[in-house]
C-alpha atoms as a PDB file:
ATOM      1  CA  UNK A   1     139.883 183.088  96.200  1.00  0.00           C
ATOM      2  CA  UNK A   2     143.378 183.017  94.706  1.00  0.00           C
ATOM      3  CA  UNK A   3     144.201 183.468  91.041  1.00  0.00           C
ATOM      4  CA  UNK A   4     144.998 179.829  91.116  1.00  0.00           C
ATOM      5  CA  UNK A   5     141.908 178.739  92.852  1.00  0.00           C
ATOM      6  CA  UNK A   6     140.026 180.474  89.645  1.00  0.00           C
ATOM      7  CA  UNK A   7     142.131 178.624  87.144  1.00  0.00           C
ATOM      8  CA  UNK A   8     141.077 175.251  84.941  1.00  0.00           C
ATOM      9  CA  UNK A   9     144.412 173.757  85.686  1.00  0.00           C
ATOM     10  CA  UNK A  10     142.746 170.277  84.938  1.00  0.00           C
ATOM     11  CA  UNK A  11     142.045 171.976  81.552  1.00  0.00           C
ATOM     12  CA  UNK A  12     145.610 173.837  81.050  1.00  0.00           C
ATOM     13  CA  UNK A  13     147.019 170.582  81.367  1.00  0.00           C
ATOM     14  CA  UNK A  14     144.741 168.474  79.034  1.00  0.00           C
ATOM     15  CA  UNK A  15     145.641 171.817  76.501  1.00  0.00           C
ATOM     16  CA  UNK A  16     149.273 170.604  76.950  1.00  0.00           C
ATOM     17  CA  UNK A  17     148.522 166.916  75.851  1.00  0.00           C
ATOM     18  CA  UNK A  18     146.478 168.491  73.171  1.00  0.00           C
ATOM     19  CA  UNK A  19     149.467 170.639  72.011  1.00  0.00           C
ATOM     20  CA  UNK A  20     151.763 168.102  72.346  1.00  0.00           C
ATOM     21  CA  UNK A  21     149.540 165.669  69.665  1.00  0.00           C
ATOM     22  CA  UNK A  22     148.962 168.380  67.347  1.00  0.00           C
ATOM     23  CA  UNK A  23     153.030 169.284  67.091  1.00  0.00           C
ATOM     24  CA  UNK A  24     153.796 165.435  67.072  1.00  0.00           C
ATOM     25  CA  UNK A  25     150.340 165.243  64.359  1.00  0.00           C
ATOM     26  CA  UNK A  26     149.874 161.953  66.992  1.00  0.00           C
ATOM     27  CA  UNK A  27     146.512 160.356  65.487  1.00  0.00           C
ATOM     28  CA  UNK A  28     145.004 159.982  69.222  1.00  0.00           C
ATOM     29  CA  UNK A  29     141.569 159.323  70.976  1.00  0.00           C
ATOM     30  CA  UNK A  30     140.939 162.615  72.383  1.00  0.00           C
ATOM     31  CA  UNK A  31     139.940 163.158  76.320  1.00  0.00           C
ATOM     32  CA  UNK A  32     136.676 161.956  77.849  1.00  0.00           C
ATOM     33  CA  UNK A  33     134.772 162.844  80.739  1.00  0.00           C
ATOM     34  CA  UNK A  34     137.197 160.832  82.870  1.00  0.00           C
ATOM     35  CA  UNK A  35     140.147 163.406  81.804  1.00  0.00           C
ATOM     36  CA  UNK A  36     141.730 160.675  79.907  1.00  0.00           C
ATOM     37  CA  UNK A  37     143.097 160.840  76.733  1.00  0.00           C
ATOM     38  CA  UNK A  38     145.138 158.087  74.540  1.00  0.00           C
ATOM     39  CA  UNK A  39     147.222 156.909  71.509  1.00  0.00           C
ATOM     40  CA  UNK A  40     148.928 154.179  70.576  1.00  0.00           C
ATOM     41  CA  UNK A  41     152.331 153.737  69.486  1.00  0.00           C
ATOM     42  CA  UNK A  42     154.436 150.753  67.589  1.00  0.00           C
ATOM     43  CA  UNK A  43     157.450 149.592  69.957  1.00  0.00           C
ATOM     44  CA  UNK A  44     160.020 147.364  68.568  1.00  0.00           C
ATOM     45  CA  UNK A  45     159.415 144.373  70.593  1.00  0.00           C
ATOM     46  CA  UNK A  46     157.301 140.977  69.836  1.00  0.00           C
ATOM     47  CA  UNK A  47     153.896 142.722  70.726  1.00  0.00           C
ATOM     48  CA  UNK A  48     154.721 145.356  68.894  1.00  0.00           C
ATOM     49  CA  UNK A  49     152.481 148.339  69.982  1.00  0.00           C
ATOM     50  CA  UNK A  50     151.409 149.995  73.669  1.00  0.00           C
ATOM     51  CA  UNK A  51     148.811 152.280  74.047  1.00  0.00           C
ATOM     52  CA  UNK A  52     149.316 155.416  75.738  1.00  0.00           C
ATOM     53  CA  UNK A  53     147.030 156.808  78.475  1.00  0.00           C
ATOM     54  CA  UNK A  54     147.342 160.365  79.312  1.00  0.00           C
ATOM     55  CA  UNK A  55     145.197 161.347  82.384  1.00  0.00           C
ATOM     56  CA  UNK A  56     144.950 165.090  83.653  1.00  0.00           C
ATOM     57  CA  UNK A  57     144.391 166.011  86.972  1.00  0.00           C
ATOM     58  CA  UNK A  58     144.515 169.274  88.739  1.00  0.00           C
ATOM     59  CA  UNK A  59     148.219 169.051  90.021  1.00  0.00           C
ATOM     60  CA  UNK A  60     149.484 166.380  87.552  1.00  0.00           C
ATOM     61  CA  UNK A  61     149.892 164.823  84.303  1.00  0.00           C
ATOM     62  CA  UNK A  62     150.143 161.248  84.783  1.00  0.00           C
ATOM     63  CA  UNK A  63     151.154 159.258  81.359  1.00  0.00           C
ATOM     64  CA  UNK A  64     150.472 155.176  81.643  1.00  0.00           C
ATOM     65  CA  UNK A  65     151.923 153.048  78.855  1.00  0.00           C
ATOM     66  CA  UNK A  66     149.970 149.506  78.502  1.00  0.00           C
ATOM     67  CA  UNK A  67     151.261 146.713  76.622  1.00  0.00           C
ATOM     68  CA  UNK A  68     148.928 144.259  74.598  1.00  0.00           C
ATOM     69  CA  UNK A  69     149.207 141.117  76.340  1.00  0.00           C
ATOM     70  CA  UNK A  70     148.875 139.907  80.293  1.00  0.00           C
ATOM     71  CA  UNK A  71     150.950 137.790  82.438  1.00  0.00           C
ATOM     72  CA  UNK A  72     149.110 134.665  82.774  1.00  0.00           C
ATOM     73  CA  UNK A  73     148.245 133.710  86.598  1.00  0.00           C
ATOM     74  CA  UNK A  74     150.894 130.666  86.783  1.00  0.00           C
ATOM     75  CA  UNK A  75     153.459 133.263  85.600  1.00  0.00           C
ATOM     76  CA  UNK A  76     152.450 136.211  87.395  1.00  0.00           C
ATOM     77  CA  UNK A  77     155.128 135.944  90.206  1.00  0.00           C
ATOM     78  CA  UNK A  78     158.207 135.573  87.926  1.00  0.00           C
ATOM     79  CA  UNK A  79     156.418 138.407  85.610  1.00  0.00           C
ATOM     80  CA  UNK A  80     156.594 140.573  88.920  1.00  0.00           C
ATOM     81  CA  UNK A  81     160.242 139.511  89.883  1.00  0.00           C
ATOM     82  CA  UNK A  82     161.584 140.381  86.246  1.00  0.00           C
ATOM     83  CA  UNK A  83     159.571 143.747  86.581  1.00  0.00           C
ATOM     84  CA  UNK A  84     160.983 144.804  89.991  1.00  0.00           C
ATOM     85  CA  UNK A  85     164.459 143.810  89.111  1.00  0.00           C
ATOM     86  CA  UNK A  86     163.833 146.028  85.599  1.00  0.00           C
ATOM     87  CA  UNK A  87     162.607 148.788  87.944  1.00  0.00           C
ATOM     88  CA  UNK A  88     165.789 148.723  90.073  1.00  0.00           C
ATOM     89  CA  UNK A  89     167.914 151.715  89.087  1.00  0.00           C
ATOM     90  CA  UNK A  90     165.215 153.022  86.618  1.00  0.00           C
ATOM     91  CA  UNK A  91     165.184 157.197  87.096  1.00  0.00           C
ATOM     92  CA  UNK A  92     162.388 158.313  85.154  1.00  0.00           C
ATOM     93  CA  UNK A  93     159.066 156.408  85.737  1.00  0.00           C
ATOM     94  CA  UNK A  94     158.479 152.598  86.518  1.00  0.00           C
ATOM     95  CA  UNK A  95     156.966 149.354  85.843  1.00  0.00           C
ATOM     96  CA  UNK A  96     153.643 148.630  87.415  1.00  0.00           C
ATOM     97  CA  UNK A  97     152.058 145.373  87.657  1.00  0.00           C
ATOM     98  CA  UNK A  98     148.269 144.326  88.261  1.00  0.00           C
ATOM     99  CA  UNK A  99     148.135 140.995  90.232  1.00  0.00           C
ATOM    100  CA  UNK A 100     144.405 140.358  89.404  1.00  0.00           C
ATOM    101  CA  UNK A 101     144.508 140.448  85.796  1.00  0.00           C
ATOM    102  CA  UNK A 102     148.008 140.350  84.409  1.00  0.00           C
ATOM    103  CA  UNK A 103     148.144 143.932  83.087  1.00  0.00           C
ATOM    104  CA  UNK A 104     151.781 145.398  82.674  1.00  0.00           C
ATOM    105  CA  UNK A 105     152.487 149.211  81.962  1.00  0.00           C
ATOM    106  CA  UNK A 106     154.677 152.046  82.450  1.00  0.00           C
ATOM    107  CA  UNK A 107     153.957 154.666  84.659  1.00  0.00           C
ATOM    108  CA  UNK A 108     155.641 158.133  84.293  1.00  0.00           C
ATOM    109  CA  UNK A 109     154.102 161.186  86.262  1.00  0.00           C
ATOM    110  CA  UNK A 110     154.531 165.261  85.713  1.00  0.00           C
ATOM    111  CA  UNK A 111     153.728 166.951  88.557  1.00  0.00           C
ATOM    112  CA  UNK A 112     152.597 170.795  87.943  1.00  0.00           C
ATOM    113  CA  UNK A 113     152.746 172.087  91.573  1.00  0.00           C
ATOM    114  CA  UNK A 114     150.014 173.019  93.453  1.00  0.00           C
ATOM    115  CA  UNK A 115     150.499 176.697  95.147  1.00  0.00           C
ATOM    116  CA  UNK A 116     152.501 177.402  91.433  1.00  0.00           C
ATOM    117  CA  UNK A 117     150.574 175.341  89.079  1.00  0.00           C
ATOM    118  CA  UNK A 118     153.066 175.057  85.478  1.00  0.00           C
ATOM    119  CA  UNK A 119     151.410 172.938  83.044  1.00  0.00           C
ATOM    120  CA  UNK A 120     153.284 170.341  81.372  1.00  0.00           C
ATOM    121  CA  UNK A 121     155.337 171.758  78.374  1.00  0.00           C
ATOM    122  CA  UNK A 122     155.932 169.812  74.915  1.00  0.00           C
ATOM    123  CA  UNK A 123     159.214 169.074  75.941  1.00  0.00           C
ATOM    124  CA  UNK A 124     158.224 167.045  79.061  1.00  0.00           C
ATOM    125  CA  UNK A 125     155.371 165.375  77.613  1.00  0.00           C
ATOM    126  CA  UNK A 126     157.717 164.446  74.733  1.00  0.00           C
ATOM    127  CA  UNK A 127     160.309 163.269  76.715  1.00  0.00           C
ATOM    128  CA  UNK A 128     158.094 161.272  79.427  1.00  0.00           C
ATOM    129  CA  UNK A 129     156.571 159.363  75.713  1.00  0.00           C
ATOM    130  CA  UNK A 130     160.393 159.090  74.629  1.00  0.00           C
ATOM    131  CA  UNK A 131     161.367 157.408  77.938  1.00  0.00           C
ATOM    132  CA  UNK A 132     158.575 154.820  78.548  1.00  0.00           C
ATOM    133  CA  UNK A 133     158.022 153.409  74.792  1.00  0.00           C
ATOM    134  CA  UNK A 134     162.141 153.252  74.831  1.00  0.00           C
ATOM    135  CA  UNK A 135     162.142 150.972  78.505  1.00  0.00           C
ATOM    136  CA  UNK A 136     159.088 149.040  77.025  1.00  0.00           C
ATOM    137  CA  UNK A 137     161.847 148.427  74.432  1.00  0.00           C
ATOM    138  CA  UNK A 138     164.278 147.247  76.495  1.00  0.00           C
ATOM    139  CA  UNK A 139     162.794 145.408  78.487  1.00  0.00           C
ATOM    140  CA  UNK A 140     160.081 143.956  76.199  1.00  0.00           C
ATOM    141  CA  UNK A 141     161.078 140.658  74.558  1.00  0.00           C
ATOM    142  CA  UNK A 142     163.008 139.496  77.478  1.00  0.00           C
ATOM    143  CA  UNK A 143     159.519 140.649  79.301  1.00  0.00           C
ATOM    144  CA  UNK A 144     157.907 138.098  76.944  1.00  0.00           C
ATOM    145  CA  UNK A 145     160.629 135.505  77.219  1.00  0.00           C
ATOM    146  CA  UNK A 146     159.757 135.147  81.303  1.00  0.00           C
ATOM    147  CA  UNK A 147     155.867 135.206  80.338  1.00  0.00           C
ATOM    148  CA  UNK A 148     156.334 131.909  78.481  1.00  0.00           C
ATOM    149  CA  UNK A 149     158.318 130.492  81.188  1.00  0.00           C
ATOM    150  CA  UNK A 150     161.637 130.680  78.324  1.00  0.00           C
ATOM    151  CA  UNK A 151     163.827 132.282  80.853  1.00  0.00           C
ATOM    152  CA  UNK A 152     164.039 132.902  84.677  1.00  0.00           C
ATOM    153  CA  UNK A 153     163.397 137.011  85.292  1.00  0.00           C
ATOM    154  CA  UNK A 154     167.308 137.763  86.777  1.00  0.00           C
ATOM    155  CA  UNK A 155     168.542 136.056  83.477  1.00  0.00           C
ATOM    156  CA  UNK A 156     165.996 137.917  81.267  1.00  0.00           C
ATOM    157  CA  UNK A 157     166.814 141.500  83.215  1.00  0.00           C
ATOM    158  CA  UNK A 158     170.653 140.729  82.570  1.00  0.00           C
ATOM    159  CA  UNK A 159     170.136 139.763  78.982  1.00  0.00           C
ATOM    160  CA  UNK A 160     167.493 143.557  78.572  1.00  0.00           C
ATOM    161  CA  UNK A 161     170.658 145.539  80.301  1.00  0.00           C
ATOM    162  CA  UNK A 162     173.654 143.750  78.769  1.00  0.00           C
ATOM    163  CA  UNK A 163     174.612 146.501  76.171  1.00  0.00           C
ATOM    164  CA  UNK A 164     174.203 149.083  79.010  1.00  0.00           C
END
């Protein structure tokens, strides 16, 4: 067995996320038996808050960002268009859309390595946070705007990315 094969890295990582709310004193639901911890955070857009998902895995660290409210079914298509056209060009993470139920997040993912596990370090973790709650942002009141059926989702991205 390999020094690696003997290591927690499950558990280094979750350390990392535990660091990383400690430094940031981020007031946080700590992790459960599913490795999963969370937080939530006040965006600057009409819903005004995401939570935060951090789950730990053995290679990764994958950080999920979920917005309060869900595409209705009738606007679920245009909801998709505007979020693939936001994702177009995106280099750090993604939108990612549930069909069945509406949900919208943001999806950023640390990998660790596998044969040379390196946890996560503040700095990452920090800047994966940064990132996501900054393209919920963006992208969130035009996001809204197409989920009322206020704007078609080319328009909307073009309005989000104007001061690019």
């Amino acid at each position: 067995m390999s020094d690696l094969e003997k290591r927690d890295t499950t558990a280094e990582i979750r350390a990392a996320v535990e660091n990383f709310f400690d430094v940031d004193s981020v007031k946080h639901e700590p992790f459960d038996e599913r490795n999963v911890a969370s937080a939530i955070y006040s965006v600057d857009a009409k819903f005004g808050h995401a939570t935060v998902f951090f789950r730990a895995y053995k290679d990764k660290l994958i950080i999920t960002m979920v917005i309060p409210i869900k595409a209705d079914e009738s606007e679920r298509s245009k909801v998709a268009e505007f979020l693939m056209r936001a994702n177009y060009g995106l280099r750090v993470g993604g939108f990612d859309f549930d069909f069945d139920d509406g949900e919208i997040s943001y999806r950023i993912s640390l990998y660790c390595g596998e044969d040379e596990f390196i946890p996560p370090t503040y700095e990452q973790i920090d800047f994966a946070v940064v990132v996501g709650l900054l393209m919920i942002e963006k992208y969130g009141n035009a996001l809204v705007k197409v989920m009322f059926g206020l704007i078609e989702p080319e328009d909307a991205v073009e309005s989000a990315e104007e001061n690019d």
